[in-house]
C-alpha atoms as a PDB file:
ATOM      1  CA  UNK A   1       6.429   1.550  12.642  1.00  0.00           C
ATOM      2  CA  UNK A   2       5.759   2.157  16.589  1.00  0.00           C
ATOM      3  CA  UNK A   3       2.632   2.347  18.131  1.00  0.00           C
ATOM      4  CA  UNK A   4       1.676   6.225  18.003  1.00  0.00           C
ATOM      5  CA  UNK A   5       2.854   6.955  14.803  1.00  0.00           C
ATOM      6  CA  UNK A   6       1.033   8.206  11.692  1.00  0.00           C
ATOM      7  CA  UNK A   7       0.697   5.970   8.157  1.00  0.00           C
ATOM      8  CA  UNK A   8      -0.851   7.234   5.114  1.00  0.00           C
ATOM      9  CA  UNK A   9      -1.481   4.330   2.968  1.00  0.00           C
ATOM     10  CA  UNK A  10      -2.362   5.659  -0.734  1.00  0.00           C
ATOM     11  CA  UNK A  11      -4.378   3.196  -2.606  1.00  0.00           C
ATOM     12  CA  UNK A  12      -5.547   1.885   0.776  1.00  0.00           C
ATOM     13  CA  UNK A  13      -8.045  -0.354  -0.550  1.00  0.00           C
ATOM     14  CA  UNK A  14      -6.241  -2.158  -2.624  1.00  0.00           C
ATOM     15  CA  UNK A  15      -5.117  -5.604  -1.760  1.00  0.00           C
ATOM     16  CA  UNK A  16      -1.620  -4.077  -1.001  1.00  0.00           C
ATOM     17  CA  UNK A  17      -2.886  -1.257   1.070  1.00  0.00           C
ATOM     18  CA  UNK A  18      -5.185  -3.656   2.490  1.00  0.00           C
ATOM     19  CA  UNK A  19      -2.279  -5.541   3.889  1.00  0.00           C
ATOM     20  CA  UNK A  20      -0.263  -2.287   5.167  1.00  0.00           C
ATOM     21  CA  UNK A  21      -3.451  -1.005   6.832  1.00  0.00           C
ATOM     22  CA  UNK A  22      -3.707  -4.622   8.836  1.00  0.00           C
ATOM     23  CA  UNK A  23      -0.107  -4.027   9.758  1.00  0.00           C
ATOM     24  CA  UNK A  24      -0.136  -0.620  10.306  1.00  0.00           C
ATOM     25  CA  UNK A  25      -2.932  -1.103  12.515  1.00  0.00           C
ATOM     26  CA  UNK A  26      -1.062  -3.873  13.935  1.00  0.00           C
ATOM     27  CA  UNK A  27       1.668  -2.425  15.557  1.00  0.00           C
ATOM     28  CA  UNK A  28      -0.866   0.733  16.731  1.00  0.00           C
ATOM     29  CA  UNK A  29      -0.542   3.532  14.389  1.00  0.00           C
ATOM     30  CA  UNK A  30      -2.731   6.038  13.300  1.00  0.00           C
ATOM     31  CA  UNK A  31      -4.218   5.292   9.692  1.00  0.00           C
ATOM     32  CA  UNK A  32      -4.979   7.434   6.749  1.00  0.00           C
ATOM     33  CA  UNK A  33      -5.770   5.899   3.497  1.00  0.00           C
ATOM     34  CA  UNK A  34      -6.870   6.941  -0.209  1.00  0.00           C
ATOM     35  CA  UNK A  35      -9.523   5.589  -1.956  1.00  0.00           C
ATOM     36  CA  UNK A  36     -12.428   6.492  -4.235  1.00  0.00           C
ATOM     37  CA  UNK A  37     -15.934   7.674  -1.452  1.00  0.00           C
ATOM     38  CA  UNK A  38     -17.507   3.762  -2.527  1.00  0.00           C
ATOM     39  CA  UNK A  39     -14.176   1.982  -0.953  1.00  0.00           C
ATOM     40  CA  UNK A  40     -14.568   4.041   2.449  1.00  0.00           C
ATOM     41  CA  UNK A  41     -16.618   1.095   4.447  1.00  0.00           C
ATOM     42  CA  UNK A  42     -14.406  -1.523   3.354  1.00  0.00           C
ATOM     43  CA  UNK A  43     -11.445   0.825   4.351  1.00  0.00           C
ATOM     44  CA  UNK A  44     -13.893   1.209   7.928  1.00  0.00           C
ATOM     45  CA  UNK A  45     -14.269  -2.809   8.260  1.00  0.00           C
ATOM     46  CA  UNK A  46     -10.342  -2.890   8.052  1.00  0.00           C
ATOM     47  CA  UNK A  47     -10.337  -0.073  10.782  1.00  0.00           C
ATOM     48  CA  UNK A  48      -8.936   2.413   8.712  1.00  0.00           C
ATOM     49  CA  UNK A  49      -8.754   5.887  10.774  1.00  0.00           C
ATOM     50  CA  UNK A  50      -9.407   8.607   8.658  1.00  0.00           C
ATOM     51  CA  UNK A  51     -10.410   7.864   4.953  1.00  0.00           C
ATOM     52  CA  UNK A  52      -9.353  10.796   2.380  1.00  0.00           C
ATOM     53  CA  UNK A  53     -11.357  10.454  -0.867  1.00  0.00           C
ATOM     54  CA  UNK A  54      -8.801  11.357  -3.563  1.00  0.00           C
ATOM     55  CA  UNK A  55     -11.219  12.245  -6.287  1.00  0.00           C
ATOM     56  CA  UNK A  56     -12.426  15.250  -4.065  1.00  0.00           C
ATOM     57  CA  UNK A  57      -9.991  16.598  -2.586  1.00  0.00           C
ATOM     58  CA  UNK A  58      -6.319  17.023  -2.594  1.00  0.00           C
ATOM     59  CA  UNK A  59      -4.757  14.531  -0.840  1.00  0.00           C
ATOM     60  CA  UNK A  60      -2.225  16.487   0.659  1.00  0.00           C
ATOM     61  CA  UNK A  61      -3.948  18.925   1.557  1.00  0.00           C
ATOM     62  CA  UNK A  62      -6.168  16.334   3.854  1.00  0.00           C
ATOM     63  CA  UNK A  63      -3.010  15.200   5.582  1.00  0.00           C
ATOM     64  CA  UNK A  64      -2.137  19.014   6.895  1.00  0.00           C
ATOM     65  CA  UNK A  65      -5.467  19.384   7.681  1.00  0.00           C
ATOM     66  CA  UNK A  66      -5.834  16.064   9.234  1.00  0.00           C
ATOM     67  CA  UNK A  67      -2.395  16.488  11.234  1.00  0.00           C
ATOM     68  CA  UNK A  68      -2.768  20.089  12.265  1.00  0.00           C
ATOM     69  CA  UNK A  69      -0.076  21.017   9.920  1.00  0.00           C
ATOM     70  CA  UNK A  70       2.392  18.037  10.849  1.00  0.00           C
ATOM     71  CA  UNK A  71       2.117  15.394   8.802  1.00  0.00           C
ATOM     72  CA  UNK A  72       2.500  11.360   9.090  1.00  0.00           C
ATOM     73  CA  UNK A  73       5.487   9.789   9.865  1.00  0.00           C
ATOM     74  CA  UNK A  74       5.291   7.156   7.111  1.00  0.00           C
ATOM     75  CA  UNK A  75       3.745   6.748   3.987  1.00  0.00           C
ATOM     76  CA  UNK A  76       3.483   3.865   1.867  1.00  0.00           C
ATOM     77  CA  UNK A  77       2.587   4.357  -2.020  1.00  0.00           C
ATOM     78  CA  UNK A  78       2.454   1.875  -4.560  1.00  0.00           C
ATOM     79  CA  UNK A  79       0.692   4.211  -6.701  1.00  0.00           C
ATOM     80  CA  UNK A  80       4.007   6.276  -8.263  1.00  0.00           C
ATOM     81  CA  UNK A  81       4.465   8.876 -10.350  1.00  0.00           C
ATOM     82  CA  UNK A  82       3.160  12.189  -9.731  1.00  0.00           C
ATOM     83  CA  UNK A  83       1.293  10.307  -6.444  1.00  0.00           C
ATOM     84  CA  UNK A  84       4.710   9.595  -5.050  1.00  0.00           C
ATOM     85  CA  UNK A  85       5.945  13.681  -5.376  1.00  0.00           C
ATOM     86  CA  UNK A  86       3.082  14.452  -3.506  1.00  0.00           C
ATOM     87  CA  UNK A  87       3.362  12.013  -1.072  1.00  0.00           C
ATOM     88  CA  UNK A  88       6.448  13.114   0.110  1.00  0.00           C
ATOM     89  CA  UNK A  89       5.087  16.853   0.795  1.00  0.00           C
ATOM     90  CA  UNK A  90       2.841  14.805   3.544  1.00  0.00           C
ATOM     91  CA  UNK A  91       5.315  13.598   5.630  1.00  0.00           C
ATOM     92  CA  UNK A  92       6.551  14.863   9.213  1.00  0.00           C
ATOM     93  CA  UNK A  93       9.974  15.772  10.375  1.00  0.00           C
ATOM     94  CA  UNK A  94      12.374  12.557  10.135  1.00  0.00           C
ATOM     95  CA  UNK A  95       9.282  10.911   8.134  1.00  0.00           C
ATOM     96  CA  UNK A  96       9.652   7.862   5.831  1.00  0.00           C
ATOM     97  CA  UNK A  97       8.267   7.047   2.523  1.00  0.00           C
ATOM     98  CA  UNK A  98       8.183   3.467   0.866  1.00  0.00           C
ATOM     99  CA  UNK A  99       7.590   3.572  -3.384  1.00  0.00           C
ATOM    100  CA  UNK A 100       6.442  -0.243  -3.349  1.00  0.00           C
ATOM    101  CA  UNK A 101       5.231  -0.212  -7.184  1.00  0.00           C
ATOM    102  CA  UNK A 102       4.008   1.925 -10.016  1.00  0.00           C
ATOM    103  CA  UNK A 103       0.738   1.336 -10.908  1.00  0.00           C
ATOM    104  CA  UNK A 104       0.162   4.709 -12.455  1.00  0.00           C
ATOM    105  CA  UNK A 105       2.676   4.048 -14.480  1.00  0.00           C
ATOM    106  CA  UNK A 106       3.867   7.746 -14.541  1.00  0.00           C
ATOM    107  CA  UNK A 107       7.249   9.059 -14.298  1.00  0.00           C
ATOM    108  CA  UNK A 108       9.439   8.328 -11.315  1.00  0.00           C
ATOM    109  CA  UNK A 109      11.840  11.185 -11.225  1.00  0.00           C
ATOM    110  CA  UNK A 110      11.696  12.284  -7.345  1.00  0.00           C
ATOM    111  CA  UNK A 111      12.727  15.857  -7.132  1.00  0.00           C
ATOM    112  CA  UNK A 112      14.380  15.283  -3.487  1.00  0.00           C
ATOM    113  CA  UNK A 113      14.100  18.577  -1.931  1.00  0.00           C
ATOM    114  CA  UNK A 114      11.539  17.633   0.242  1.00  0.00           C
ATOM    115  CA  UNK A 115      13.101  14.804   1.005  1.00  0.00           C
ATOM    116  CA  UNK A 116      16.316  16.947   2.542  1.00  0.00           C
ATOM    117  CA  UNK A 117      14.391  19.739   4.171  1.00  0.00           C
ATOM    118  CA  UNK A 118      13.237  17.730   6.791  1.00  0.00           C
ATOM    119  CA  UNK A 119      15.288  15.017   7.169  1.00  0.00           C
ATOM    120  CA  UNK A 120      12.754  12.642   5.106  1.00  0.00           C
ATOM    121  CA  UNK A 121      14.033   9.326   3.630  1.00  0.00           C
ATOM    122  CA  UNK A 122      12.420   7.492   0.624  1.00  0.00           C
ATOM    123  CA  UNK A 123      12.946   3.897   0.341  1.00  0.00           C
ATOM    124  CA  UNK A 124      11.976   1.460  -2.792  1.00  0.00           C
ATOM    125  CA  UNK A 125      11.338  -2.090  -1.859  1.00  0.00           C
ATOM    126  CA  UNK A 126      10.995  -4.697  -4.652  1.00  0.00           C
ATOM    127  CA  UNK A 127      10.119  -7.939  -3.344  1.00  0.00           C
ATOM    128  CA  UNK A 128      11.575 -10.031  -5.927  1.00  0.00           C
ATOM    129  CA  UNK A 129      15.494  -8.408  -4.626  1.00  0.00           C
ATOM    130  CA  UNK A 130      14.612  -9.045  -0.953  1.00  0.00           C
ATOM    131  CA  UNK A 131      13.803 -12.881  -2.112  1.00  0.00           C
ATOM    132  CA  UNK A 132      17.029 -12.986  -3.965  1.00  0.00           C
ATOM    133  CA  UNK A 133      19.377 -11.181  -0.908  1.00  0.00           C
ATOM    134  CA  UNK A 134      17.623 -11.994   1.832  1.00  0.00           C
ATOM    135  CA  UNK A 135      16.083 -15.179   1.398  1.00  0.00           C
ATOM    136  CA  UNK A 136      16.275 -16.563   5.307  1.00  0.00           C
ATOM    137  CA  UNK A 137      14.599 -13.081   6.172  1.00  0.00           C
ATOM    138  CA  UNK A 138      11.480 -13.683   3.669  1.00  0.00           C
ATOM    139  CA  UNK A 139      11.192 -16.960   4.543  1.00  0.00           C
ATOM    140  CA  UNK A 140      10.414 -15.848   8.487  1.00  0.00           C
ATOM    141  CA  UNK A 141       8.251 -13.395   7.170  1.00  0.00           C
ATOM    142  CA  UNK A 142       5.903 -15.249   5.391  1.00  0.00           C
ATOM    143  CA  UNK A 143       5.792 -17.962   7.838  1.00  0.00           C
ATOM    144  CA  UNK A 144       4.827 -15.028  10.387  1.00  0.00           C
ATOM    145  CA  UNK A 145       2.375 -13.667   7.781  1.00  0.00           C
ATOM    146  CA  UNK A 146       0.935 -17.270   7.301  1.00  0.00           C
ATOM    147  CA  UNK A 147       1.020 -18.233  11.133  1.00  0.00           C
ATOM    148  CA  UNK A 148      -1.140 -14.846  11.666  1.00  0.00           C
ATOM    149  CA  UNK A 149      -3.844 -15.808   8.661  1.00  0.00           C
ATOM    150  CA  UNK A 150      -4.482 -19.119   9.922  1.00  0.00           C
ATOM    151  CA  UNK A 151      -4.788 -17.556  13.855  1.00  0.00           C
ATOM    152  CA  UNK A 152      -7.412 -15.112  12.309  1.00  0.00           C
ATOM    153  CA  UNK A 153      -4.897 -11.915  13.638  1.00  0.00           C
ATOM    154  CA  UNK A 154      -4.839 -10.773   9.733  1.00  0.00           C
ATOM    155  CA  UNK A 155      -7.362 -11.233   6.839  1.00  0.00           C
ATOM    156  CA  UNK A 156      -7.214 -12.089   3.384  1.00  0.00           C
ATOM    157  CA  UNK A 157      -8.040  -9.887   0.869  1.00  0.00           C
ATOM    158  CA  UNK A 158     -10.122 -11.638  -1.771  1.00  0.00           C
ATOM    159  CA  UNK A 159     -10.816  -9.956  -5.311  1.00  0.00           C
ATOM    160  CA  UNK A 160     -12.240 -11.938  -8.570  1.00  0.00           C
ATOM    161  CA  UNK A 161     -13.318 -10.120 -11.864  1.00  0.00           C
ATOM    162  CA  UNK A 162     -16.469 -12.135 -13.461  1.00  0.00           C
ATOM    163  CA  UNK A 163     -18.471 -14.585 -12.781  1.00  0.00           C
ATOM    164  CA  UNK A 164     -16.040 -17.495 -11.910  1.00  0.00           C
ATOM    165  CA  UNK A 165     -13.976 -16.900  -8.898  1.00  0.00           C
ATOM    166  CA  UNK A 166     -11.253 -18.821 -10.240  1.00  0.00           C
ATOM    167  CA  UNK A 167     -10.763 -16.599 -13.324  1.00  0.00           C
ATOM    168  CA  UNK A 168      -9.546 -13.022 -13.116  1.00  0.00           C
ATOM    169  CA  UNK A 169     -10.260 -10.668 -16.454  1.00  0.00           C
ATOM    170  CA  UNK A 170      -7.661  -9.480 -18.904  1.00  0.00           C
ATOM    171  CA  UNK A 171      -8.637  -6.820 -21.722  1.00  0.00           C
ATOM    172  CA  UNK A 172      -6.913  -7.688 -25.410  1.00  0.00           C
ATOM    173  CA  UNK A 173      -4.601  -4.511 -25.893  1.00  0.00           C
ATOM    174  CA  UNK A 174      -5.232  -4.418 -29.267  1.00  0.00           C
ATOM    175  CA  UNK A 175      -8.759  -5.919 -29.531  1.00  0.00           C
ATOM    176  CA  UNK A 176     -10.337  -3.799 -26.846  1.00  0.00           C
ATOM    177  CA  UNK A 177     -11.871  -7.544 -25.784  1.00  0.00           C
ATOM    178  CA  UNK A 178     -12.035  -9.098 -22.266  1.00  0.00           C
ATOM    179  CA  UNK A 179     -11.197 -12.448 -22.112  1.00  0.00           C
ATOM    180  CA  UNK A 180     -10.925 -15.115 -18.643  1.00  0.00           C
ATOM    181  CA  UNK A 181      -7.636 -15.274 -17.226  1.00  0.00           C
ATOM    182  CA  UNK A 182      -6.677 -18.709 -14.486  1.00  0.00           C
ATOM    183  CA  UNK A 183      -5.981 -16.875 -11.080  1.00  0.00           C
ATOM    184  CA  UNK A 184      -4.753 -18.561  -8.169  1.00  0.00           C
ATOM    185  CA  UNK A 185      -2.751 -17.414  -5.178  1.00  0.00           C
ATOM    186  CA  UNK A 186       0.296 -19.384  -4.079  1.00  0.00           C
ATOM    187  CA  UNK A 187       1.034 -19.411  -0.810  1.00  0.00           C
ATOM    188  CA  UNK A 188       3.860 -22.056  -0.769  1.00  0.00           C
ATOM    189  CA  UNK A 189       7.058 -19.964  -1.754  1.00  0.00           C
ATOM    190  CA  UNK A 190       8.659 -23.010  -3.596  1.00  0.00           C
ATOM    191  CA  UNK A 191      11.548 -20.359  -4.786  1.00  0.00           C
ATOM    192  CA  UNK A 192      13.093 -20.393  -1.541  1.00  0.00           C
ATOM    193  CA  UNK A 193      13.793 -23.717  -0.980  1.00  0.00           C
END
């Protein structure tokens, strides 16, 4: 991503499209982000450009709008399914998409067309592979990633369900019950030594 260039961050406030809109903002580009109308000031505090409230209006829509008609040159959706389709339809000549999870769990059949009408490309990046392949490369990353956190150049993204920030909240399947789940981040990648 070059300074200039257009991102479209779907689930932007999420703690994933937290991160993307620190880097996108980063390295200089222009930022558009989803999220429900009551995320739009934390997107603002993370210096999100132009918020699109999903529930309201059509997403895509907003980006030819937005873009006069051009669209962004990369988007980044960890949402999937039919999210992902309609991502594509927002990007610009030669623009790239990254799928970087499911969380909609919908399908994830890509009809490419759009893809080869304008010289689009659509990547999926799994973490866990790059860790395996390219374990030297991850390891610089997330001592760049750390080195930047502790300089104050990127920020955390904090999130705790219930009362005790050390517990996260996990709802029984089959009971319909929530019950306290240990959370913890781990920032010492002990599977690549």
């Amino acid at each position: 991503l070059r300074a200039g260039e257009s991102v479209l961050v779907q689930a932007g406030s999420s703690g994933v499209g937290l991160a993307c809109v620190q880097l996108a903002k980063r390295a200089g580009a222009i930022v558009y982000a989803t999220a429900s109308r009551e995320k739009f000031k934390r997107l603002s505090e993370f210096g999100v450009d132009h918020p699109i409230a999903y529930r309201e209006v059509d997403f895509a829509d907003a980006i030819r709008e937005l873009t006069s008609g051009r669209g962004v040159d990369l988007v980044v959706d960890s949402v999937g399914g039919d999210t992902l389709q309609r991502s594509l339809s927002c990007l610009a000549y030669r623009g790239r998409a990254i799928s970087v999870g499911n969380v909609s769990r919908g399908d994830l059949r890509v009809d490419p067309a759009p893809l080869s009408q304008g010289n689009r490309s659509l990547t999926g990046v799994f973490l866990g592979a790059e860790v395996a392949f390219q374990t030297a490369r991850v390891r610089a990353m997330l001592d760049a990633i750390l080195r930047d956190l502790s300089r104050g150049e990127l920020r955390t993204v904090q999130r705790f369900h219930g009362g005790d920030r050390r517990l996260g909240v996990r709802r029984d399947r089959h009971q319909g019950q929530f019950e306290p789940v240990p959370r913890e981040v781990v920032l010492a990648p002990r599977v690549l030594d």
